[in-house]
N, C-alpha and C. Protein backbone atom coordinates (compact mmCIF):
# COMPACT_ATOMS: atom_id res chain seq x y z
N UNK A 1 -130.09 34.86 -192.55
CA UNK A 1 -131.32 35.60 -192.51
C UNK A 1 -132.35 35.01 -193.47
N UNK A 2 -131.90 34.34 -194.83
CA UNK A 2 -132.63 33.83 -195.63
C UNK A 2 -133.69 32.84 -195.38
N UNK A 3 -132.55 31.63 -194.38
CA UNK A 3 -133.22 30.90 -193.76
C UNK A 3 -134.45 31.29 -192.69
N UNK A 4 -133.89 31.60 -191.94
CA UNK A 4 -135.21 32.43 -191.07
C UNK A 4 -136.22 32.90 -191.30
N UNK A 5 -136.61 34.02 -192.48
CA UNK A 5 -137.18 34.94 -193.47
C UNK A 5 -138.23 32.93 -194.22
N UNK A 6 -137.13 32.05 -194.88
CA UNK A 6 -137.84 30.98 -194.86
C UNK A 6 -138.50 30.11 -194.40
N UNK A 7 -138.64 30.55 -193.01
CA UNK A 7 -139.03 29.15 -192.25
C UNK A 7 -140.22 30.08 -191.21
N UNK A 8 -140.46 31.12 -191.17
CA UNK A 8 -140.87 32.12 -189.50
C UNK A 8 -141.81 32.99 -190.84
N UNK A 9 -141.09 33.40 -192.27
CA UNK A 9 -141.89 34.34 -192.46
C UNK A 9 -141.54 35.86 -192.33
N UNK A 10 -141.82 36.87 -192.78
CA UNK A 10 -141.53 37.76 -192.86
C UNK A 10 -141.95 38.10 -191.39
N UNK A 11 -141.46 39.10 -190.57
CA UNK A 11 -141.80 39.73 -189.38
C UNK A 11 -142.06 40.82 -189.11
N UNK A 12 -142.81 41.21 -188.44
CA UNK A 12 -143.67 42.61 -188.40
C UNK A 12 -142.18 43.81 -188.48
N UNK A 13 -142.81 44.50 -189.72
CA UNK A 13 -141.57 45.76 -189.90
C UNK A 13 -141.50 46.58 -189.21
N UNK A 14 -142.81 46.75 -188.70
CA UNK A 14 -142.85 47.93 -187.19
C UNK A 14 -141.83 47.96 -185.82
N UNK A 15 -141.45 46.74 -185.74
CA UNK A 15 -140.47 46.20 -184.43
C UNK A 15 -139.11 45.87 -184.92
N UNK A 16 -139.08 45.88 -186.28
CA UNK A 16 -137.43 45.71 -186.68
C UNK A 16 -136.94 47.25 -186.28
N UNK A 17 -135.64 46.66 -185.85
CA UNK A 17 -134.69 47.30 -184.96
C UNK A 17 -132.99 47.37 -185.71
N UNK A 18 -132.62 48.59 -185.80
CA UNK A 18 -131.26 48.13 -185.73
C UNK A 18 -130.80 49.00 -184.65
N UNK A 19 -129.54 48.30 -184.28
CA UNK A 19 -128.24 48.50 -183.04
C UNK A 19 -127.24 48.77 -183.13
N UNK A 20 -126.79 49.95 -184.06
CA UNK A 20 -125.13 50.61 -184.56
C UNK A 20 -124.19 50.49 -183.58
N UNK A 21 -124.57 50.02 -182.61
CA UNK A 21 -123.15 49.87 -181.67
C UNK A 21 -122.72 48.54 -181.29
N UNK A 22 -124.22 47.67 -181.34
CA UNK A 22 -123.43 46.21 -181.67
C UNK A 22 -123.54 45.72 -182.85
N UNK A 23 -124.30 46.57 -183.82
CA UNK A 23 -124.05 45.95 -185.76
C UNK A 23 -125.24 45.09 -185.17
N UNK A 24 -126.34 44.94 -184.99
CA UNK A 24 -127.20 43.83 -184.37
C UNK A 24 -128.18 44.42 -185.34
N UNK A 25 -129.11 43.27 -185.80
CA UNK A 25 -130.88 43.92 -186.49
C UNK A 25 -131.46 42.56 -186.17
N UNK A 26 -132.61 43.47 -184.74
CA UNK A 26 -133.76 42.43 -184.26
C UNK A 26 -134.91 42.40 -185.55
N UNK A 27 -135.31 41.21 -185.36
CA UNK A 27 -136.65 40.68 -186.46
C UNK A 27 -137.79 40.57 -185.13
N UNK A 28 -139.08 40.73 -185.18
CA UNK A 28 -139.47 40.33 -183.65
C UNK A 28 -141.25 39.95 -184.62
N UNK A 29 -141.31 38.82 -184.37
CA UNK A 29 -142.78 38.18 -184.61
C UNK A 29 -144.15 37.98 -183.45
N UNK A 30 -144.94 38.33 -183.64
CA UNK A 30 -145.81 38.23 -182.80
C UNK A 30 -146.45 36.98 -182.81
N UNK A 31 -146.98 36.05 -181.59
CA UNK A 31 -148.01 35.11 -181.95
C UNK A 31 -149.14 34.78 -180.86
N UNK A 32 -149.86 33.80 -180.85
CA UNK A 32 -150.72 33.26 -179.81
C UNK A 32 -150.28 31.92 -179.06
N UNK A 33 -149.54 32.08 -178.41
CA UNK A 33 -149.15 30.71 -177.73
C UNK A 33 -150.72 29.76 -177.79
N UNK A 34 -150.50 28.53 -176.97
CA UNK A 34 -151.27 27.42 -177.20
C UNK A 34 -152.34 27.56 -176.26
N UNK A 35 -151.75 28.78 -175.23
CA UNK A 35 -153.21 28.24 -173.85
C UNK A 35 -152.94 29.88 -173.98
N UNK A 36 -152.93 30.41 -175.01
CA UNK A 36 -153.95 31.86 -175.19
C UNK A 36 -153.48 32.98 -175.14
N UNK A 37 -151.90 32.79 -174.48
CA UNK A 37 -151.33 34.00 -174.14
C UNK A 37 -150.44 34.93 -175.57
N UNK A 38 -150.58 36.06 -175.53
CA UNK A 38 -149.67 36.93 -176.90
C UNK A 38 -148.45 36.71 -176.42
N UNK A 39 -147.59 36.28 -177.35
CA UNK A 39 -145.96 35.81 -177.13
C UNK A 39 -145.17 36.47 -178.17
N UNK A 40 -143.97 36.98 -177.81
CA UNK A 40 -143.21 38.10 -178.65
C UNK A 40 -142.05 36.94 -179.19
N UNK A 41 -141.39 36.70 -180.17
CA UNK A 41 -140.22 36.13 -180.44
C UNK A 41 -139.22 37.08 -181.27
N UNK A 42 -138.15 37.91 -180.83
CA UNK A 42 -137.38 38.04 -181.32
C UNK A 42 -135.84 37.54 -181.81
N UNK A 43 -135.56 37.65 -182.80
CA UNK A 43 -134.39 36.73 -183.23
C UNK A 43 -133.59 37.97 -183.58
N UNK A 44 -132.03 38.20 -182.77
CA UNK A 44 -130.79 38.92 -183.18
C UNK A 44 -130.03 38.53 -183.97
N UNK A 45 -130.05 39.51 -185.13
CA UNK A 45 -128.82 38.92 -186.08
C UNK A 45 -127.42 39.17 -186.04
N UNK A 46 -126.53 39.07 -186.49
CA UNK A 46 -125.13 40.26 -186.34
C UNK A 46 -125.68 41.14 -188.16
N UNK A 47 -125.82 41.66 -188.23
CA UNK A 47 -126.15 42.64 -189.06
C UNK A 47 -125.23 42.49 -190.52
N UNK A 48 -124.03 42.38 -190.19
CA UNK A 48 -122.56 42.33 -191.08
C UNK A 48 -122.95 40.66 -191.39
N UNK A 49 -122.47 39.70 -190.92
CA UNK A 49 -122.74 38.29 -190.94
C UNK A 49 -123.95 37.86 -191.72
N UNK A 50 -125.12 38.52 -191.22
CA UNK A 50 -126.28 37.79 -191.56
C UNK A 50 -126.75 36.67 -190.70
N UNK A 51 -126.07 36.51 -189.77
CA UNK A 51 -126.04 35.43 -188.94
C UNK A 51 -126.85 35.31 -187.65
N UNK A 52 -127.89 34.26 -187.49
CA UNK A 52 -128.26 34.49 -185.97
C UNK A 52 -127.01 34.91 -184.61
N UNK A 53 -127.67 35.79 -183.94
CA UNK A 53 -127.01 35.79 -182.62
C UNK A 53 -127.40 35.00 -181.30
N UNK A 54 -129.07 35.34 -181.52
CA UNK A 54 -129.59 34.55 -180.21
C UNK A 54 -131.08 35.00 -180.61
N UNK A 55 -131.97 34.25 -180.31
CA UNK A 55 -133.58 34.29 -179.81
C UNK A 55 -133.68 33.98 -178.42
N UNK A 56 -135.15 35.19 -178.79
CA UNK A 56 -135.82 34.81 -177.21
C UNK A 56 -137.31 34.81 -176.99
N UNK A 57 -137.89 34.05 -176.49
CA UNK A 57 -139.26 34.08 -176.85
C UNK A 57 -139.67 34.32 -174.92
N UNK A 58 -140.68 35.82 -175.23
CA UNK A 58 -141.68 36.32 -174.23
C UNK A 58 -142.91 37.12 -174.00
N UNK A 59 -143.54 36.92 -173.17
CA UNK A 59 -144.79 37.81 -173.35
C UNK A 59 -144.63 39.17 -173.68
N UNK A 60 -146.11 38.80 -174.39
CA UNK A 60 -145.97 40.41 -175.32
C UNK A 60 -146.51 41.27 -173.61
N UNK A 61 -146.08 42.10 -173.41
CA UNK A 61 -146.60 43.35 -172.48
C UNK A 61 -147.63 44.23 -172.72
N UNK A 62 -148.65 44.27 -172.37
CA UNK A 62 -150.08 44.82 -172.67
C UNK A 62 -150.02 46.55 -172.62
N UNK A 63 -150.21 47.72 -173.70
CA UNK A 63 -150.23 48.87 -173.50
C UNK A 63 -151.21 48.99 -172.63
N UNK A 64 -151.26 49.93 -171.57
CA UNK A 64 -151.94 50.51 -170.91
C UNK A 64 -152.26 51.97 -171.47
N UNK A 65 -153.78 52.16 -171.64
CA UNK A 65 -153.74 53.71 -172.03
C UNK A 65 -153.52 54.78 -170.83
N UNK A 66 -153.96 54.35 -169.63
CA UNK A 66 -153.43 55.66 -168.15
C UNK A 66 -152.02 55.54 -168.65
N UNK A 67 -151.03 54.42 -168.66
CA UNK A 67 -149.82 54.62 -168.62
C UNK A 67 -148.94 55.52 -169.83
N UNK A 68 -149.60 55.12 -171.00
CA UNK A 68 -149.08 55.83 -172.16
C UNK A 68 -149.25 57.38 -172.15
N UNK A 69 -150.16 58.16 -171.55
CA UNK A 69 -150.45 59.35 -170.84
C UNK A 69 -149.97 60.12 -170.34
N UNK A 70 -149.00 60.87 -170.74
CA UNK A 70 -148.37 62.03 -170.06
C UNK A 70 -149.08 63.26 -169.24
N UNK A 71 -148.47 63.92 -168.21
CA UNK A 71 -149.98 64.79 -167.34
C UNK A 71 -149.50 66.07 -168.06
């Protein structure tokens, strides 16, 4: 985690996640890809380990305010 935390930077605390049933804590960074688009990267740790599990890098998904809207 140290490494990571060293190299990426601290990551938005709002989207850290933990997962008590797989011991998992997502880190998830926001950025601007190169031709403009918002791109999400989250990196899984094993929680116990400290250890990467896996990254995945994808578009961030745009809130809609009709959708967020309950009737």
């Amino acid at each position: 985690m140290e490494d990571v935390l060293r190299i990426l930077g601290p990551s938005d605390a709002r989207l850290t996640v933990y997962f008590k049933a797989r011991d998992e804590l997502v880190w998830d960074w926001r950025y601007c890809a190169a031709y403009g688009e918002y791109m999400r990267m989250p990196v899984l740790f094993d929680a116990t380990a400290g250890q990467v599990r896996s990254t995945m890098v994808q578009p961030e998904q745009p809130v809609s305010i009709e959708a967020s809207v309950l009737p």
